[in-house]
PDB file of N, CA and C in Angstrom:
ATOM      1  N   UNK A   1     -35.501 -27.231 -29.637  1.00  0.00           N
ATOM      2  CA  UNK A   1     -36.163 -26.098 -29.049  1.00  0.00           C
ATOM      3  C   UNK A   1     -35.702 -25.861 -27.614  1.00  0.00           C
ATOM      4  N   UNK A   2     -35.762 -26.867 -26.793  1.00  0.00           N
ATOM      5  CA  UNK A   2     -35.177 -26.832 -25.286  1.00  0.00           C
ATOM      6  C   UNK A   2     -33.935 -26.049 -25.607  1.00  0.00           C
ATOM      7  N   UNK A   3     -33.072 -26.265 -26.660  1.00  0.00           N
ATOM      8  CA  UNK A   3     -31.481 -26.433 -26.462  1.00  0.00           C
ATOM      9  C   UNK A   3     -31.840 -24.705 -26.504  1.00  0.00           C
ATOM     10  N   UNK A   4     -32.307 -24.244 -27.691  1.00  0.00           N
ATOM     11  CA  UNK A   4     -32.690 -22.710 -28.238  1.00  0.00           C
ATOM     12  C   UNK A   4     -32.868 -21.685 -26.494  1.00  0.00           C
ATOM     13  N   UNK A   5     -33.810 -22.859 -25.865  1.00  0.00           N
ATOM     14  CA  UNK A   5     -34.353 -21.664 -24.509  1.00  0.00           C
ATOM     15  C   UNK A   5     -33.295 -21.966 -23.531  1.00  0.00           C
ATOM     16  N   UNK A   6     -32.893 -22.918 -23.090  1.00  0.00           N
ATOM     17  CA  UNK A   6     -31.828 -22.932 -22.244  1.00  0.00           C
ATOM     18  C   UNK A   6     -30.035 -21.828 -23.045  1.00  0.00           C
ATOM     19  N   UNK A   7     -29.611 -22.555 -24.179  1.00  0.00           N
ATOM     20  CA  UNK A   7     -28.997 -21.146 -24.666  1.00  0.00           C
ATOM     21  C   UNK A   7     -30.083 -19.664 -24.173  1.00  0.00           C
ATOM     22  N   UNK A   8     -30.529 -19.435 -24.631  1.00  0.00           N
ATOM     23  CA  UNK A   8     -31.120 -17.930 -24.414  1.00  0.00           C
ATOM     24  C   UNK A   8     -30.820 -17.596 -22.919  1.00  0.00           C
ATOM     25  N   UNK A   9     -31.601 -18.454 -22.096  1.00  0.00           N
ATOM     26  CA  UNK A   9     -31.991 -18.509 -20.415  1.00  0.00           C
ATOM     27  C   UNK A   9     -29.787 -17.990 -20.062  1.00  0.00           C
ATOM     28  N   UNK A  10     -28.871 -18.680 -20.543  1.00  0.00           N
ATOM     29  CA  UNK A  10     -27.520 -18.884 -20.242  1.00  0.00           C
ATOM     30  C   UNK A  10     -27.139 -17.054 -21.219  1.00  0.00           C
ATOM     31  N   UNK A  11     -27.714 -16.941 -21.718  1.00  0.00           N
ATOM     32  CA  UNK A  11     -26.987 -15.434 -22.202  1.00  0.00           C
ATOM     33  C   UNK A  11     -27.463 -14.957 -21.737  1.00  0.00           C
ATOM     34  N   UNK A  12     -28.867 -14.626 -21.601  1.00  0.00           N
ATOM     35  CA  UNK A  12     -29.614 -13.650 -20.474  1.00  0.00           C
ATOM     36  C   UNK A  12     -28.965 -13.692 -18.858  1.00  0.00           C
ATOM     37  N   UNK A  13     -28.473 -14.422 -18.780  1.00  0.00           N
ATOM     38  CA  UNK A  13     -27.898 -14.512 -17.054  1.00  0.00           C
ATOM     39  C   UNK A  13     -26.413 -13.810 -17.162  1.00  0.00           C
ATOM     40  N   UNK A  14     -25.717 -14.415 -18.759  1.00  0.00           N
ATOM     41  CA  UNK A  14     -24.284 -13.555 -18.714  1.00  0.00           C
ATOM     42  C   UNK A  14     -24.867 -11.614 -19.069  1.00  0.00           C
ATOM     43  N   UNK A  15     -25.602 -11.488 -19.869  1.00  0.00           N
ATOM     44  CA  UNK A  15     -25.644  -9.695 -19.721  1.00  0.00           C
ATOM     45  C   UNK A  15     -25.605  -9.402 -18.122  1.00  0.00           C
ATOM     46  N   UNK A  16     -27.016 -10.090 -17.483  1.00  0.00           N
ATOM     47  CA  UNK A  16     -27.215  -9.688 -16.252  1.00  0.00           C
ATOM     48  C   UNK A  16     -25.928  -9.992 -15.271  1.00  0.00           C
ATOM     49  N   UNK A  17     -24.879 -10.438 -15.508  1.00  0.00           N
ATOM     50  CA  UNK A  17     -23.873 -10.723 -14.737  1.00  0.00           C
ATOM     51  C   UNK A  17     -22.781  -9.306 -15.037  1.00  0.00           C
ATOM     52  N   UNK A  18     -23.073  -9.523 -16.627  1.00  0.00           N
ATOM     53  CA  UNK A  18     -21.916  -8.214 -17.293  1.00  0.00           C
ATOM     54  C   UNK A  18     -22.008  -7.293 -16.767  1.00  0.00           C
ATOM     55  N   UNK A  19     -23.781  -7.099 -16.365  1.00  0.00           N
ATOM     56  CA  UNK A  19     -24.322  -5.965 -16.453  1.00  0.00           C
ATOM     57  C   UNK A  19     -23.835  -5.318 -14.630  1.00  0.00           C
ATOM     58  N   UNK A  20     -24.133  -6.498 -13.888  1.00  0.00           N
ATOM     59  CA  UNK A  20     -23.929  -6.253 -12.670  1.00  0.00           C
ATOM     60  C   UNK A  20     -22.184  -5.875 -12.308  1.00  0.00           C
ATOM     61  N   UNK A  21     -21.463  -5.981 -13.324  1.00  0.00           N
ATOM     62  CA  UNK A  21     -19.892  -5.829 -12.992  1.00  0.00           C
ATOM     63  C   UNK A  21     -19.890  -4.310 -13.690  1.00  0.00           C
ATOM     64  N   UNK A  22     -20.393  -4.009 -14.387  1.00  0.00           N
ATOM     65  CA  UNK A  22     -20.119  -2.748 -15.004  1.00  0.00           C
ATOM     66  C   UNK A  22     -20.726  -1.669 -14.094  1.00  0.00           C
ATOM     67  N   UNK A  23     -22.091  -2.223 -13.452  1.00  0.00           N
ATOM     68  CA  UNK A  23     -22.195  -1.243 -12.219  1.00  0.00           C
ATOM     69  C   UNK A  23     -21.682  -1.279 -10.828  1.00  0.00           C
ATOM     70  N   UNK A  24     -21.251  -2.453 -10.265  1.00  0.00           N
ATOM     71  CA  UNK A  24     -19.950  -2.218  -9.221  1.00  0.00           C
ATOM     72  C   UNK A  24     -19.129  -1.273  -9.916  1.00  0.00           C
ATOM     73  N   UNK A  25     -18.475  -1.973 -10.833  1.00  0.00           N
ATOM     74  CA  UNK A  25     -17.088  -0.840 -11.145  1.00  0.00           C
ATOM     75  C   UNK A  25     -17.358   0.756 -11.378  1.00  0.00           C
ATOM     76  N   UNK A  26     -18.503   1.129 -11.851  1.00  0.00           N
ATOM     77  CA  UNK A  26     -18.855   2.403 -12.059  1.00  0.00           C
ATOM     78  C   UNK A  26     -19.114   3.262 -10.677  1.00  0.00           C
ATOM     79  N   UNK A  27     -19.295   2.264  -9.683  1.00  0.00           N
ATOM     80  CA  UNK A  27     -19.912   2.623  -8.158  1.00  0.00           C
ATOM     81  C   UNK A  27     -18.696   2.918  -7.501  1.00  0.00           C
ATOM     82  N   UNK A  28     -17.373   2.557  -8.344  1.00  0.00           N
ATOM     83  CA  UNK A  28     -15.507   2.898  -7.878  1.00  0.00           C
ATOM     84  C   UNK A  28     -15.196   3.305  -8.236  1.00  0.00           C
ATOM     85  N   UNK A  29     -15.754   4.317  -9.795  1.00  0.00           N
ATOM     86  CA  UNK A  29     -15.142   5.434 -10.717  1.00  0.00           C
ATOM     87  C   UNK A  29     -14.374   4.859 -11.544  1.00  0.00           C
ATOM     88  N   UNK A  30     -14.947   3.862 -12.137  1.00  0.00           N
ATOM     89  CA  UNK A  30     -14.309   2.823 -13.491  1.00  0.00           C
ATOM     90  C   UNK A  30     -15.459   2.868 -14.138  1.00  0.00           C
ATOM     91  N   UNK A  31     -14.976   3.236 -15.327  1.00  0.00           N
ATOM     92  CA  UNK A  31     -15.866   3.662 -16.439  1.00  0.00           C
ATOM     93  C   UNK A  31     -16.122   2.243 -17.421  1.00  0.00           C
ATOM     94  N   UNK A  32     -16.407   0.708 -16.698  1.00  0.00           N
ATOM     95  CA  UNK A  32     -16.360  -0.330 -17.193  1.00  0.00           C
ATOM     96  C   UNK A  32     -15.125  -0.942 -17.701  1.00  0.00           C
ATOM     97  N   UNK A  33     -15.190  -2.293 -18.220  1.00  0.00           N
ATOM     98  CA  UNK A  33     -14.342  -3.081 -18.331  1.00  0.00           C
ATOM     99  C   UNK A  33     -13.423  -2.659 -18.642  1.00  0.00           C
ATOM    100  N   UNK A  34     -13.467  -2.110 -19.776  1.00  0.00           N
ATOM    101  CA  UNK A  34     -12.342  -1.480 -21.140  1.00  0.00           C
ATOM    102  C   UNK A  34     -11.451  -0.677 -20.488  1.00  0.00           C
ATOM    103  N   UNK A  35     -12.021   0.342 -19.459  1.00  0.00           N
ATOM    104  CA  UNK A  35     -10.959   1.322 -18.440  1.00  0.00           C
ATOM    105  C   UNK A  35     -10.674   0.408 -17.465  1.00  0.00           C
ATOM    106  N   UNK A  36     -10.994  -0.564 -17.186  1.00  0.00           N
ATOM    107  CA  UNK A  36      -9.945  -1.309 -15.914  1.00  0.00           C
ATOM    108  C   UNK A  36      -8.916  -2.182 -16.576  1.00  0.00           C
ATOM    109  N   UNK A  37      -9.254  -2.769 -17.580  1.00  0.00           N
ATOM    110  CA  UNK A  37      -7.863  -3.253 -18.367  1.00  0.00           C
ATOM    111  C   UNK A  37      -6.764  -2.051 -18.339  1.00  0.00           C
ATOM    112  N   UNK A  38      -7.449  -1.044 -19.017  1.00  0.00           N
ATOM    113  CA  UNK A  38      -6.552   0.107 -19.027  1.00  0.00           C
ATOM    114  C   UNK A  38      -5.996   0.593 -18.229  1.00  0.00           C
ATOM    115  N   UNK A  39      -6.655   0.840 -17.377  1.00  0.00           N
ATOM    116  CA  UNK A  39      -5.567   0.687 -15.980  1.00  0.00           C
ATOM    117  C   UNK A  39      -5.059  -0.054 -15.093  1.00  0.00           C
ATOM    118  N   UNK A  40      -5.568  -1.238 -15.471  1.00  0.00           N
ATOM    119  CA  UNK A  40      -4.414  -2.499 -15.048  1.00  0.00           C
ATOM    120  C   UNK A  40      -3.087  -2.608 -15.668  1.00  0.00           C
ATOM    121  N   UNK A  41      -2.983  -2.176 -16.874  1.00  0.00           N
ATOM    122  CA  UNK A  41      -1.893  -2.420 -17.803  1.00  0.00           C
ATOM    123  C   UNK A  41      -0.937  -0.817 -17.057  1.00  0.00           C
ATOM    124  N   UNK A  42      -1.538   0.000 -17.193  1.00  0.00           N
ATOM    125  CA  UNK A  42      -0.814   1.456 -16.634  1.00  0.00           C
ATOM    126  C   UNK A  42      -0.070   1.054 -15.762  1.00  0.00           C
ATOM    127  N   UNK A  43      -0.907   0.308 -14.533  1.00  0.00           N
ATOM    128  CA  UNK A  43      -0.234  -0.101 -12.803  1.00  0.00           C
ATOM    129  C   UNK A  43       0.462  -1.164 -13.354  1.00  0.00           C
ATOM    130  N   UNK A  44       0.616  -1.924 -14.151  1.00  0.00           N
ATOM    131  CA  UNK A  44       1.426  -2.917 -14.548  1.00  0.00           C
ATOM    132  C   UNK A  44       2.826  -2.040 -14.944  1.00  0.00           C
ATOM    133  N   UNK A  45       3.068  -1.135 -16.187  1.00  0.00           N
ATOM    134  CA  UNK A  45       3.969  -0.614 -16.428  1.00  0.00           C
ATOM    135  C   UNK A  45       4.580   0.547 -15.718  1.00  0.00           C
ATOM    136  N   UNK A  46       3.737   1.190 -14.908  1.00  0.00           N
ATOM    137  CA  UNK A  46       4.318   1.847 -14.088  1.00  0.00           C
ATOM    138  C   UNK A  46       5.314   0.812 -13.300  1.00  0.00           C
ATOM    139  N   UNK A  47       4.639  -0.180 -12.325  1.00  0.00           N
ATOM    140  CA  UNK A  47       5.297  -0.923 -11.338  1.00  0.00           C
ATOM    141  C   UNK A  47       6.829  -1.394 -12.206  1.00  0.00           C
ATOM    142  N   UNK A  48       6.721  -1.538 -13.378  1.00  0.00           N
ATOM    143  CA  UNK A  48       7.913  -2.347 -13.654  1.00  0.00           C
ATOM    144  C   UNK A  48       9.160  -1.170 -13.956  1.00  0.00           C
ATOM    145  N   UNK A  49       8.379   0.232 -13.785  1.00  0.00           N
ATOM    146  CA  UNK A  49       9.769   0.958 -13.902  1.00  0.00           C
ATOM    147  C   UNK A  49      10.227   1.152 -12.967  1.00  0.00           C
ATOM    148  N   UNK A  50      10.074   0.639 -11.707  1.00  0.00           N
ATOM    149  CA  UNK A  50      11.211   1.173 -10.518  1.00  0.00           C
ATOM    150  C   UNK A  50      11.843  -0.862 -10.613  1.00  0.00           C
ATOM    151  N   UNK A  51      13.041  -0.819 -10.487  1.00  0.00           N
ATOM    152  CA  UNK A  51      13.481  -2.253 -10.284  1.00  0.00           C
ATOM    153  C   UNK A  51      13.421  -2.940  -9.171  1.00  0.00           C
ATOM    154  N   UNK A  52      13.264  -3.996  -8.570  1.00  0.00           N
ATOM    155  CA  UNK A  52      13.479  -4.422  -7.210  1.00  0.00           C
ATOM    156  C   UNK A  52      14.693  -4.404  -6.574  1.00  0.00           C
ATOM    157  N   UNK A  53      15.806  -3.997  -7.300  1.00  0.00           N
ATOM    158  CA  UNK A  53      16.727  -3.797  -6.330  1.00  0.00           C
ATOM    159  C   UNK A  53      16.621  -2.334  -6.178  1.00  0.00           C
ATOM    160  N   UNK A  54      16.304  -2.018  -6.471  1.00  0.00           N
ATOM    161  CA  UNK A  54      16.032   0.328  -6.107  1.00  0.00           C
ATOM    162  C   UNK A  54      15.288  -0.091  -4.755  1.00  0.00           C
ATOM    163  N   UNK A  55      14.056  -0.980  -4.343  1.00  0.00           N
ATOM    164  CA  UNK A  55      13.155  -1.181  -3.360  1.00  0.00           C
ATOM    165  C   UNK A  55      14.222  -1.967  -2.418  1.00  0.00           C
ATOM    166  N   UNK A  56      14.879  -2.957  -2.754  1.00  0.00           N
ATOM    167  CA  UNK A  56      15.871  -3.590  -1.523  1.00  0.00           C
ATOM    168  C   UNK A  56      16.297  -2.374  -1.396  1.00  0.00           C
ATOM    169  N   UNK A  57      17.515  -1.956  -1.579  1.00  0.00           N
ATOM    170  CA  UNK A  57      17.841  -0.827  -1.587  1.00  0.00           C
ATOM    171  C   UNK A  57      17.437  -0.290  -0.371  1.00  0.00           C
ATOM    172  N   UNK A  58      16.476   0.998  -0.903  1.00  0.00           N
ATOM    173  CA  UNK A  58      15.518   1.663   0.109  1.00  0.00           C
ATOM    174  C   UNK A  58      15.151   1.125   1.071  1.00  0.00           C
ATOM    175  N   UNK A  59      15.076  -0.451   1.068  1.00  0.00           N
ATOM    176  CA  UNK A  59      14.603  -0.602   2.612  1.00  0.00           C
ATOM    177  C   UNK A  59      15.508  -1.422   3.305  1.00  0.00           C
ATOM    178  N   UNK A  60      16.701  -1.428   2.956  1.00  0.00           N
ATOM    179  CA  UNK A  60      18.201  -1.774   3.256  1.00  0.00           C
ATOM    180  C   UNK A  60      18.565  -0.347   4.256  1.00  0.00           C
ATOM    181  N   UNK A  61      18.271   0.979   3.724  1.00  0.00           N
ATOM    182  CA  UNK A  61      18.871   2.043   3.935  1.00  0.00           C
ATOM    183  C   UNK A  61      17.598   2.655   5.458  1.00  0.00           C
ATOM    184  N   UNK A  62      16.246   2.419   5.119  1.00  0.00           N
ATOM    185  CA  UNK A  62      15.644   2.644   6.144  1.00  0.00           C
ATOM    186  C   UNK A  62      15.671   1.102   7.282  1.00  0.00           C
ATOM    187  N   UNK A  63      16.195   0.257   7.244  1.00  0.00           N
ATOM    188  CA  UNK A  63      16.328  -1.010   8.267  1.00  0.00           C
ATOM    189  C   UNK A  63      17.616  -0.292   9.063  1.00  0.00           C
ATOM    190  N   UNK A  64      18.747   0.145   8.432  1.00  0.00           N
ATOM    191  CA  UNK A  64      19.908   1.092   8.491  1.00  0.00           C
ATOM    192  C   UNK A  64      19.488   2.208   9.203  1.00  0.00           C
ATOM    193  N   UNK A  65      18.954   3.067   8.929  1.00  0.00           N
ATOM    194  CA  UNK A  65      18.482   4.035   9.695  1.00  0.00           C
ATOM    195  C   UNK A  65      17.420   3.899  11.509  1.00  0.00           C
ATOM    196  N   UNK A  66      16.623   2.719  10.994  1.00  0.00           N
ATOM    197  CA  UNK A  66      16.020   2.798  12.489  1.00  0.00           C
ATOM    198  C   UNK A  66      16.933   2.098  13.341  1.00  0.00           C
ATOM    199  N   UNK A  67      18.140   1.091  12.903  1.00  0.00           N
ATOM    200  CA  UNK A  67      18.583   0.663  14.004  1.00  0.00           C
ATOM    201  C   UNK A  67      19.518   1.550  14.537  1.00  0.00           C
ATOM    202  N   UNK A  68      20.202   2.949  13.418  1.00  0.00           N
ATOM    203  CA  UNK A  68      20.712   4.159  14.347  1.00  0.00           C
ATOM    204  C   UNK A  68      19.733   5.183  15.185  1.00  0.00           C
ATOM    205  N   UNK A  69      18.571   5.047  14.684  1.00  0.00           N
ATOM    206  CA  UNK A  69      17.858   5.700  15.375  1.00  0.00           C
ATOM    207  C   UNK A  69      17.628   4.805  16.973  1.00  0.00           C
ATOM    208  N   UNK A  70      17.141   3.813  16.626  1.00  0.00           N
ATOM    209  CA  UNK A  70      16.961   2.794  17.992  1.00  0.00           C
ATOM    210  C   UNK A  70      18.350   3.069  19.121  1.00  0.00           C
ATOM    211  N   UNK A  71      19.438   2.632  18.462  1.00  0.00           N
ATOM    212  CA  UNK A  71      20.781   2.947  19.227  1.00  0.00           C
ATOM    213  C   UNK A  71      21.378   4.812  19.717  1.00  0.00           C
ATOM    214  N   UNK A  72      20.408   5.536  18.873  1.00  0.00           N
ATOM    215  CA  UNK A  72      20.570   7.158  19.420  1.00  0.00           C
ATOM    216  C   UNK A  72      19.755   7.204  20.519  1.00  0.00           C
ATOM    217  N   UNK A  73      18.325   6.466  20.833  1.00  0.00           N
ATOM    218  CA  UNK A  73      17.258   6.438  21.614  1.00  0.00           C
ATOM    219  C   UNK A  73      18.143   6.130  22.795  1.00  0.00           C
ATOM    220  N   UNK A  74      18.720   4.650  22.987  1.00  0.00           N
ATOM    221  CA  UNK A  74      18.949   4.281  23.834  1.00  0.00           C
ATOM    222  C   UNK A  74      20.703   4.970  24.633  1.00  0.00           C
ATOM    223  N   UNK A  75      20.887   5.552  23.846  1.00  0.00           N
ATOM    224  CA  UNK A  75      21.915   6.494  24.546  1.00  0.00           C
ATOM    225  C   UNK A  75      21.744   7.386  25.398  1.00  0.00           C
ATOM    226  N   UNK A  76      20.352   8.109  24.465  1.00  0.00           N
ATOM    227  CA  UNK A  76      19.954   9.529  25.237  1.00  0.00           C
ATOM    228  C   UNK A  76      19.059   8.908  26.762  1.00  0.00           C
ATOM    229  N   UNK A  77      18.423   7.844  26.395  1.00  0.00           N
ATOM    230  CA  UNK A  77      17.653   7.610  27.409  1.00  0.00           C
ATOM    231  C   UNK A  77      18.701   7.050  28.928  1.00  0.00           C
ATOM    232  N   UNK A  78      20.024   6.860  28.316  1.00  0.00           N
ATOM    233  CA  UNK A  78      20.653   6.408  29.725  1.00  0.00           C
ATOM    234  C   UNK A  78      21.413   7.933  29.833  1.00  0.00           C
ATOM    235  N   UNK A  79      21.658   8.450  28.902  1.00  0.00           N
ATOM    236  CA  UNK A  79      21.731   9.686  29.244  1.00  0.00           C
ATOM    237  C   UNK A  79      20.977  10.306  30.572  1.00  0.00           C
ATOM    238  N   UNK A  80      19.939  10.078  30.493  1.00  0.00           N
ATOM    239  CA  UNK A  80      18.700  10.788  30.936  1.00  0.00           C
ATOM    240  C   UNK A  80      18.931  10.164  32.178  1.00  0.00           C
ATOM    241  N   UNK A  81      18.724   9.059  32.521  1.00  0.00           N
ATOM    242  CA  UNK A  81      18.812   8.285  33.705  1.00  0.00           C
ATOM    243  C   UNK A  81      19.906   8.423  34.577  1.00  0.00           C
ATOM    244  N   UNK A  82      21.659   8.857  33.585  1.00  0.00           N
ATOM    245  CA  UNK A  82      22.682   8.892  34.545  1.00  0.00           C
ATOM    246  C   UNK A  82      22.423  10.403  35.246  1.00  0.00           C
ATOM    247  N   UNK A  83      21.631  11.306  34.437  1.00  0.00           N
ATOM    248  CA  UNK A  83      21.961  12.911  34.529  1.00  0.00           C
ATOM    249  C   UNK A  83      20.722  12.899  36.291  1.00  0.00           C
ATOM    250  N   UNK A  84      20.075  12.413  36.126  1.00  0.00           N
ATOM    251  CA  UNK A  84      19.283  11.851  37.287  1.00  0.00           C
ATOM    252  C   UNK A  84      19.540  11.247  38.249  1.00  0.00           C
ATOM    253  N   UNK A  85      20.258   9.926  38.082  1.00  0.00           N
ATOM    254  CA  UNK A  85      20.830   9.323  38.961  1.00  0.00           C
ATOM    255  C   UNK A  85      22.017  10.455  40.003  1.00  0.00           C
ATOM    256  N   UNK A  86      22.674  11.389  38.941  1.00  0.00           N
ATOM    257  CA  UNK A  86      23.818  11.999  39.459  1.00  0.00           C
ATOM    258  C   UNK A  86      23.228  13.058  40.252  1.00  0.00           C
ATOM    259  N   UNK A  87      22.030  13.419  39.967  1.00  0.00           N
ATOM    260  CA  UNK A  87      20.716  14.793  40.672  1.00  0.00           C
ATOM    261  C   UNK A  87      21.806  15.811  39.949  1.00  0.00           C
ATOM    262  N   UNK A  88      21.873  16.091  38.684  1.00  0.00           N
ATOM    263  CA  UNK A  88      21.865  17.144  38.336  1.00  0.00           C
ATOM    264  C   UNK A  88      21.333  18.462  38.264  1.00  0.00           C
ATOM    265  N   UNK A  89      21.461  19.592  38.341  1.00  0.00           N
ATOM    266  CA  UNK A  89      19.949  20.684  38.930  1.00  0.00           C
ATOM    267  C   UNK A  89      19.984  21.764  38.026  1.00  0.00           C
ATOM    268  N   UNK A  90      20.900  21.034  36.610  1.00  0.00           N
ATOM    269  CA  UNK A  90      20.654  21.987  35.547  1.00  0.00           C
ATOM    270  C   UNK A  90      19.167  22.177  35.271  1.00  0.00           C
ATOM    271  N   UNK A  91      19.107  23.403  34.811  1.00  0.00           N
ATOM    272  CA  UNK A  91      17.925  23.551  33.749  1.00  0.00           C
ATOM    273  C   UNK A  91      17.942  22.833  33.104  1.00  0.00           C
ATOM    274  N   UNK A  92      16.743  22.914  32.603  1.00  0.00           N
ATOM    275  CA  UNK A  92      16.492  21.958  30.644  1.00  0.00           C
ATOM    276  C   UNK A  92      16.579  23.290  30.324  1.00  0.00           C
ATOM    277  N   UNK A  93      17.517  23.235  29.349  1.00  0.00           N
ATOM    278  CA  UNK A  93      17.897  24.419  27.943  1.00  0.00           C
ATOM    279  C   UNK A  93      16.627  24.791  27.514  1.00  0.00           C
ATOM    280  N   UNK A  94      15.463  23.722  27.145  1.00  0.00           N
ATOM    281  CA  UNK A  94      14.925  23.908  26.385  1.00  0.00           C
ATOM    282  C   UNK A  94      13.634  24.992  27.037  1.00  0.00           C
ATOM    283  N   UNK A  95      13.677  24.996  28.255  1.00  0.00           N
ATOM    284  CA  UNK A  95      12.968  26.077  29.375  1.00  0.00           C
ATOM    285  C   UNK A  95      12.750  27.276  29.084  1.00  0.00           C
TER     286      UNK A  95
END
């Protein structure tokens, strides 16, 4: 008989546990368990169609890009400093 109420007491605590995950997730616009598998598996197969070298790649090409950008910066900026240093009394074009 103990064994009967302690089983019972142990399923009654798993609904109330189930129960409490199905309303978080509903409180995030997951329509319970069954739709978060489902869209775990989606974000799973999506992710595996781009390859990791497409992502090296891309961030091969933007590491590439800021250090020309960094090295255009620092041109214009001594630019800036010699056109000063020299007291140039052009306009800025952009005036």
């Amino acid at each position: 008989m103990q064994d009967q109420e302690a089983f019972r007491r142990e399923a009654d605590q798993l609904v109330r546990l189930y129960g409490e995950m199905v309303r978080r997730l509903a409180n995030r616009g997951i329509r319970g368990v069954d739709e978060l598998v489902a869209l775990h598996q989606q974000i799973r197969d999506a992710v595996e169609t781009i390859a990791g070298q497409e992502i090296d790649s891309a961030l091969l090409q933007i590491a590439t890009l800021l250090d020309r950008l960094r090295l255009l910066s620092r041109c214009l900026a001594t630019l800036g400093e010699m056109k000063v240093a020299l007291g140039s009394s052009e306009p800025d074009p952009g005036v």
